[in-house]
C-alpha atoms as a PDB file:
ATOM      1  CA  UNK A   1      97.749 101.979  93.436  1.00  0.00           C
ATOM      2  CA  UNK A   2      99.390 103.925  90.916  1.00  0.00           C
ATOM      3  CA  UNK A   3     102.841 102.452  89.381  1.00  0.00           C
ATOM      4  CA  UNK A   4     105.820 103.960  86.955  1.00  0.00           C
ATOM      5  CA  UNK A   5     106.957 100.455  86.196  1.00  0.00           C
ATOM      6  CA  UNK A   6     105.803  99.649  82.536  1.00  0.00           C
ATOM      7  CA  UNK A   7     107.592  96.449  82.035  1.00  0.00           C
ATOM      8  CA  UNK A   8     108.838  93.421  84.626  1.00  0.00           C
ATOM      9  CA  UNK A   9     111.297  90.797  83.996  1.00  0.00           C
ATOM     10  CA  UNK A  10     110.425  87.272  85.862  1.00  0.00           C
ATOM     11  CA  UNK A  11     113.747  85.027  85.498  1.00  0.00           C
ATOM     12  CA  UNK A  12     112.483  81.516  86.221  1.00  0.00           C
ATOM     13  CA  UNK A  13     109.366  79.554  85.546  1.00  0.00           C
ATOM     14  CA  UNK A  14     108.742  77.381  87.947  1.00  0.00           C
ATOM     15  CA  UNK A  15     106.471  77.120  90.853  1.00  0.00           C
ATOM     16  CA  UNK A  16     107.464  80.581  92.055  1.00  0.00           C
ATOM     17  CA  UNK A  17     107.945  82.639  88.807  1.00  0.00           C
ATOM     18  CA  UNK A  18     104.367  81.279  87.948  1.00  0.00           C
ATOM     19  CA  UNK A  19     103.089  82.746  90.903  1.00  0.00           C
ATOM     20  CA  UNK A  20     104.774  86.210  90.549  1.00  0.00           C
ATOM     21  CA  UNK A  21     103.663  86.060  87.276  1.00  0.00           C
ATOM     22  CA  UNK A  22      99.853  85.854  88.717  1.00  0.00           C
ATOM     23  CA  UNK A  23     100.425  88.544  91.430  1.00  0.00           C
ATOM     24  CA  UNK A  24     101.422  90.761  89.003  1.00  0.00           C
ATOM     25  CA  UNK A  25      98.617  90.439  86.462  1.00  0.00           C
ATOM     26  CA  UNK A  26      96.229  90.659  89.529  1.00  0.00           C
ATOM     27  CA  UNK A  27      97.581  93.513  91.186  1.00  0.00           C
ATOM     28  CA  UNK A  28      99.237  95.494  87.942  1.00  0.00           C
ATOM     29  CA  UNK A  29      96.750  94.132  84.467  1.00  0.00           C
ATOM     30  CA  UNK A  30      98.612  97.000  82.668  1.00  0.00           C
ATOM     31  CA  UNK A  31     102.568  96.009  83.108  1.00  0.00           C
ATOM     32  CA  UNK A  32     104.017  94.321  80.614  1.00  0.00           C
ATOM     33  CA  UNK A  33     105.333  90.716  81.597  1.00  0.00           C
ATOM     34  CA  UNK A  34     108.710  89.199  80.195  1.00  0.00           C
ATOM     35  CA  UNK A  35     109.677  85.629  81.035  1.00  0.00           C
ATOM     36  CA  UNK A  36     112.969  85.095  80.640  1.00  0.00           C
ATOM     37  CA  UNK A  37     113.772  80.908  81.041  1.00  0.00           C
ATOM     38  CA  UNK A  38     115.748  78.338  79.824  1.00  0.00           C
ATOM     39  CA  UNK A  39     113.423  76.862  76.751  1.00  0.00           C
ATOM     40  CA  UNK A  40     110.888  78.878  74.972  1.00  0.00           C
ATOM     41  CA  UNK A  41     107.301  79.293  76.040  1.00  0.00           C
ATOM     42  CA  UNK A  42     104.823  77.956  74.487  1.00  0.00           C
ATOM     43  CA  UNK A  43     101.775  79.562  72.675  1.00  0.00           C
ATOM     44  CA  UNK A  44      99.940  78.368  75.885  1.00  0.00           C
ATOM     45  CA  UNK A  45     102.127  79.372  78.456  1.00  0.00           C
ATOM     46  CA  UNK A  46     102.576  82.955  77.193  1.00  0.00           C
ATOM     47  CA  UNK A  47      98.607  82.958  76.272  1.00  0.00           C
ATOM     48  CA  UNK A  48      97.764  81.247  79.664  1.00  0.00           C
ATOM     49  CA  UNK A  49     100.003  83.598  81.824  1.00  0.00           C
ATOM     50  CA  UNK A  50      99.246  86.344  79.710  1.00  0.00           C
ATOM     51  CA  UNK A  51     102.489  87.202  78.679  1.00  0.00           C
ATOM     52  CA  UNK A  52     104.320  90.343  76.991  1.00  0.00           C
ATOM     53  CA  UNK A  53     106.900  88.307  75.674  1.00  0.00           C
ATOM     54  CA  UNK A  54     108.463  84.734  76.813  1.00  0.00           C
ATOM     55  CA  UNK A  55     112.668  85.451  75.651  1.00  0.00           C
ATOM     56  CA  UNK A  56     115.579  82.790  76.426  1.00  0.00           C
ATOM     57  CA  UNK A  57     118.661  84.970  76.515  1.00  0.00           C
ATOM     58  CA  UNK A  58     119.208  87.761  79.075  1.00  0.00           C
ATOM     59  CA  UNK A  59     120.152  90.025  75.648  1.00  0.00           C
ATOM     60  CA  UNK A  60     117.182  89.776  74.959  1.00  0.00           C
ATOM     61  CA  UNK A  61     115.159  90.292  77.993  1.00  0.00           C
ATOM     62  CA  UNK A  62     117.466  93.558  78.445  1.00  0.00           C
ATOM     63  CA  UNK A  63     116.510  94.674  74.975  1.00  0.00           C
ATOM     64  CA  UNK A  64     112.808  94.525  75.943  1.00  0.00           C
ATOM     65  CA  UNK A  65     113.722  97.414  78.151  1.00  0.00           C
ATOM     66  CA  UNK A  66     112.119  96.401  81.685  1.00  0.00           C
ATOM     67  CA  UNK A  67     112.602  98.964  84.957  1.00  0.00           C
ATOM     68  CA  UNK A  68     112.383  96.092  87.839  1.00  0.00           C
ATOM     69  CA  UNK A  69     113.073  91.930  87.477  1.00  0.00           C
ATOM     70  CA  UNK A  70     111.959  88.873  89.210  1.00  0.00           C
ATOM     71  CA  UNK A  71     114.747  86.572  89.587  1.00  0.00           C
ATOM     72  CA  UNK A  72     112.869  83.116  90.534  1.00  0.00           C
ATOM     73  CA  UNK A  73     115.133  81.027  88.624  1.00  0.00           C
ATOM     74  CA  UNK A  74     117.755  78.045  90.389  1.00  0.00           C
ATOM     75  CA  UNK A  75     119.501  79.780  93.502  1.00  0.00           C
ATOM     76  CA  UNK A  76     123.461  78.721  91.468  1.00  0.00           C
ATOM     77  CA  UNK A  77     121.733  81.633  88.918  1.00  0.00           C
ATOM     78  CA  UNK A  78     120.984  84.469  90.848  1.00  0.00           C
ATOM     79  CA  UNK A  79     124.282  85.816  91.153  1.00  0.00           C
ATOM     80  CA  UNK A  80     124.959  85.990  87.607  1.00  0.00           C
ATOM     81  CA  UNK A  81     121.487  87.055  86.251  1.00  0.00           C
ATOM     82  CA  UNK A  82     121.379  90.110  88.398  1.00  0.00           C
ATOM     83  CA  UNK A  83     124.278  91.969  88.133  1.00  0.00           C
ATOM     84  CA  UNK A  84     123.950  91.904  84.295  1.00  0.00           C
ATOM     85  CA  UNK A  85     120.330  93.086  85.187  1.00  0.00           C
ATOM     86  CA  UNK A  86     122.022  95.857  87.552  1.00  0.00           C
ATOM     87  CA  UNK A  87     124.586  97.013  85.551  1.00  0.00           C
ATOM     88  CA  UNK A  88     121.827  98.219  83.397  1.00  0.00           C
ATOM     89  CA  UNK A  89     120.044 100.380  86.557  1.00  0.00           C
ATOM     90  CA  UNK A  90     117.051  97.316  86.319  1.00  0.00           C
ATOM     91  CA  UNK A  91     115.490  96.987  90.185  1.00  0.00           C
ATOM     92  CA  UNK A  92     116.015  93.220  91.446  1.00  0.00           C
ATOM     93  CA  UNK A  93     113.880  91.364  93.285  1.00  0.00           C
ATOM     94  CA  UNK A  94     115.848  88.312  94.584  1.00  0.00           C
ATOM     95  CA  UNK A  95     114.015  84.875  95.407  1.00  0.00           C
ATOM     96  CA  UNK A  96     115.861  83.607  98.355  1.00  0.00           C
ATOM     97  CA  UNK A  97     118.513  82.331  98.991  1.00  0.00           C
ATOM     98  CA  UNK A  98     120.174  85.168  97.222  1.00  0.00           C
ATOM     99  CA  UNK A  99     122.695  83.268  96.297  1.00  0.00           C
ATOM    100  CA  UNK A 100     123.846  79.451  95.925  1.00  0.00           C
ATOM    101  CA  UNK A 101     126.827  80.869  98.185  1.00  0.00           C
ATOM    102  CA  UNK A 102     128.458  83.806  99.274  1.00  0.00           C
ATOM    103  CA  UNK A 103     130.649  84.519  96.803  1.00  0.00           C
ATOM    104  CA  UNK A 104     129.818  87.517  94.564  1.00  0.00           C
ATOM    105  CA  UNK A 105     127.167  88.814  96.928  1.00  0.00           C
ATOM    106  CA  UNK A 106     128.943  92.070  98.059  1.00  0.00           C
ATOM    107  CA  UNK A 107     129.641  92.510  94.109  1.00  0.00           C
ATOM    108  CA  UNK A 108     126.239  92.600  93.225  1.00  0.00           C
ATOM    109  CA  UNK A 109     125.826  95.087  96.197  1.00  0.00           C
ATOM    110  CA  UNK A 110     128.316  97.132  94.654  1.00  0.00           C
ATOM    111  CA  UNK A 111     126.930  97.050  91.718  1.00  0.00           C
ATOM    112  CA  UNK A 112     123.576  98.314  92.636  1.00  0.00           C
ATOM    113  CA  UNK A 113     124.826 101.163  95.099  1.00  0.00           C
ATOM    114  CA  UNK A 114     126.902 102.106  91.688  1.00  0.00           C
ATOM    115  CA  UNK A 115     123.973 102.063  89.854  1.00  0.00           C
ATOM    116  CA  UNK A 116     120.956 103.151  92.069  1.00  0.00           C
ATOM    117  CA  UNK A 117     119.368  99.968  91.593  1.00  0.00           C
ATOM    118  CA  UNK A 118     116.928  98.848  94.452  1.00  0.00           C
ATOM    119  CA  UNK A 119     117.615  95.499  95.448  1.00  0.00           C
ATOM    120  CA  UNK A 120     115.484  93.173  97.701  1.00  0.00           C
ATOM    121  CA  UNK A 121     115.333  89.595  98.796  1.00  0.00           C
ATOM    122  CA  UNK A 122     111.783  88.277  99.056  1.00  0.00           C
ATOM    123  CA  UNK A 123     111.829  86.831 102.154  1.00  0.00           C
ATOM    124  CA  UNK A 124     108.488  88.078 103.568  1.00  0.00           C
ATOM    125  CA  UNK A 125     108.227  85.874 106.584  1.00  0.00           C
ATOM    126  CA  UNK A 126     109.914  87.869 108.868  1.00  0.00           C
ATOM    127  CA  UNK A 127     106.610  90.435 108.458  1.00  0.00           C
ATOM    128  CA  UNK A 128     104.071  87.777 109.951  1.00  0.00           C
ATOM    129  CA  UNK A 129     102.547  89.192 112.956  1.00  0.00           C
ATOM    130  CA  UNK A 130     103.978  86.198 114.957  1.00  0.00           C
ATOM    131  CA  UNK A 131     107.464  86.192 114.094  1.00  0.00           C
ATOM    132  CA  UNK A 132     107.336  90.349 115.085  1.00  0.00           C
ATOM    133  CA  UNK A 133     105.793  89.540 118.267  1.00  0.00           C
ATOM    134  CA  UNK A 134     107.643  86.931 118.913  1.00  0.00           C
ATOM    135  CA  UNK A 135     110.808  89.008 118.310  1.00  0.00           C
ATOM    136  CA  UNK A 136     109.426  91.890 120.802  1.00  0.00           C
ATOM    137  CA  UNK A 137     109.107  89.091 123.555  1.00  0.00           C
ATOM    138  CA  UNK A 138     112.336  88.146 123.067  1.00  0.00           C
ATOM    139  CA  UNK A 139     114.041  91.406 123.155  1.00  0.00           C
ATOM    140  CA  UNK A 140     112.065  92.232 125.968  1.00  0.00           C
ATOM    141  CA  UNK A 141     113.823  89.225 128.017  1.00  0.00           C
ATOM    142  CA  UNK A 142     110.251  87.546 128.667  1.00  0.00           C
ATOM    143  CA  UNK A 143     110.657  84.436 126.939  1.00  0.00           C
ATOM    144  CA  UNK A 144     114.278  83.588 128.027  1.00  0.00           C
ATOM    145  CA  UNK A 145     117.754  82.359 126.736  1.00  0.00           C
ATOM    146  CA  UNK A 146     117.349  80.894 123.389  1.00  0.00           C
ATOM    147  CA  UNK A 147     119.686  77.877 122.741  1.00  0.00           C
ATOM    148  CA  UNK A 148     118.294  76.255 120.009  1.00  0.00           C
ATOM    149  CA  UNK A 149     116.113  76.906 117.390  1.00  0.00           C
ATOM    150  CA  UNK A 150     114.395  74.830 114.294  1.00  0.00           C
ATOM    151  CA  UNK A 151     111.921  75.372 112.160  1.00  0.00           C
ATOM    152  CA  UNK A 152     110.341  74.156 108.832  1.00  0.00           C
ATOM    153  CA  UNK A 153     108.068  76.090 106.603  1.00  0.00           C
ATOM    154  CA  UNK A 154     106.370  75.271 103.621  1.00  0.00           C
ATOM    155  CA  UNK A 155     103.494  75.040 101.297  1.00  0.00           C
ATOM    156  CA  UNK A 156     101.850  71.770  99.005  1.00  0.00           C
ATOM    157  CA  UNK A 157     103.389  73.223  95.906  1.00  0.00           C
ATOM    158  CA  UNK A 158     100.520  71.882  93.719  1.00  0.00           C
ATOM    159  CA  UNK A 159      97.947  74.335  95.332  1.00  0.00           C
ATOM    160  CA  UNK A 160     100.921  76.747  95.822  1.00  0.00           C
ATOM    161  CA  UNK A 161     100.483  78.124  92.079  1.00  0.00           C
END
């Protein structure tokens, strides 16, 4: 698979940043990583994740110049991260929930119409096979009235990384 991107931006270092961080390097050795957190990385971190560059402010995570960004940090964050990311024309990948709350969603949708950004939430379980099949049952009327519904999904986090 061929890509343009030269340089990602993963906000957040957690459990989830961590593990874009590895999907990356797997799928795309050649782009250049940029952590953008809190605290700075360590030696290990950045030579254990194999790192570009580990940065604390979003100055200078902009400054490293990066097409598309992570955002994997706390959900209260999002909001704010991207649309300084977007009102630079950087793509945004959005850990969900987008947002803490809705307030300054539609902005940041503004923001990247204005601005030709792609924007995306990662919310990739509504592609398992079952939830699409169970959708086509259900708007087929052979399952029946739906009332109620509850579910939980999750991962150990330890083995999640």
């Amino acid at each position: 698979v061929r890509c343009s991107i030269k340089t990602v931006l993963v906000v957040g270092l957690g459990s989830i940043g961590r593990r874009h961080v590895g999907i990356i390097k797997e799928l795309f050795p050649e782009i250049n990583i940029v952590v953008l957190r809190h605290r700075q990385c360590d030696k290990n971190d950045i030579d254990a994740l194999g790192l570009y560059k580990c940065v604390t402010s979003i100055d200078k995570a902009i400054e490293t110049n990066p097409q598309a960004a992570i955002i994997a940090n706390p959900a209260t964050k999002h909001i704010e991260v991207a649309e300084q990311l977007a009102n630079k024309g950087i793509h945004l990948l959005i850990e969900k929930p987008i947002s803490d709350s809705s307030m300054g969603v539609q902005a940041l949708i503004n923001i990247c119409h204005q601005n030709n950004v792609v924007l995306m939430t990662a919310y990739n379980l509504r592609f398992l096979p079952s939830l699409i099949e169970f959708k086509k049952q259900l708007q087929a009327n052979k399952i029946g009235n739906i009332y109620s519904v509850r579910s939980e999904v999750g991962q150990y986090l330890p083995s999640w990384r």
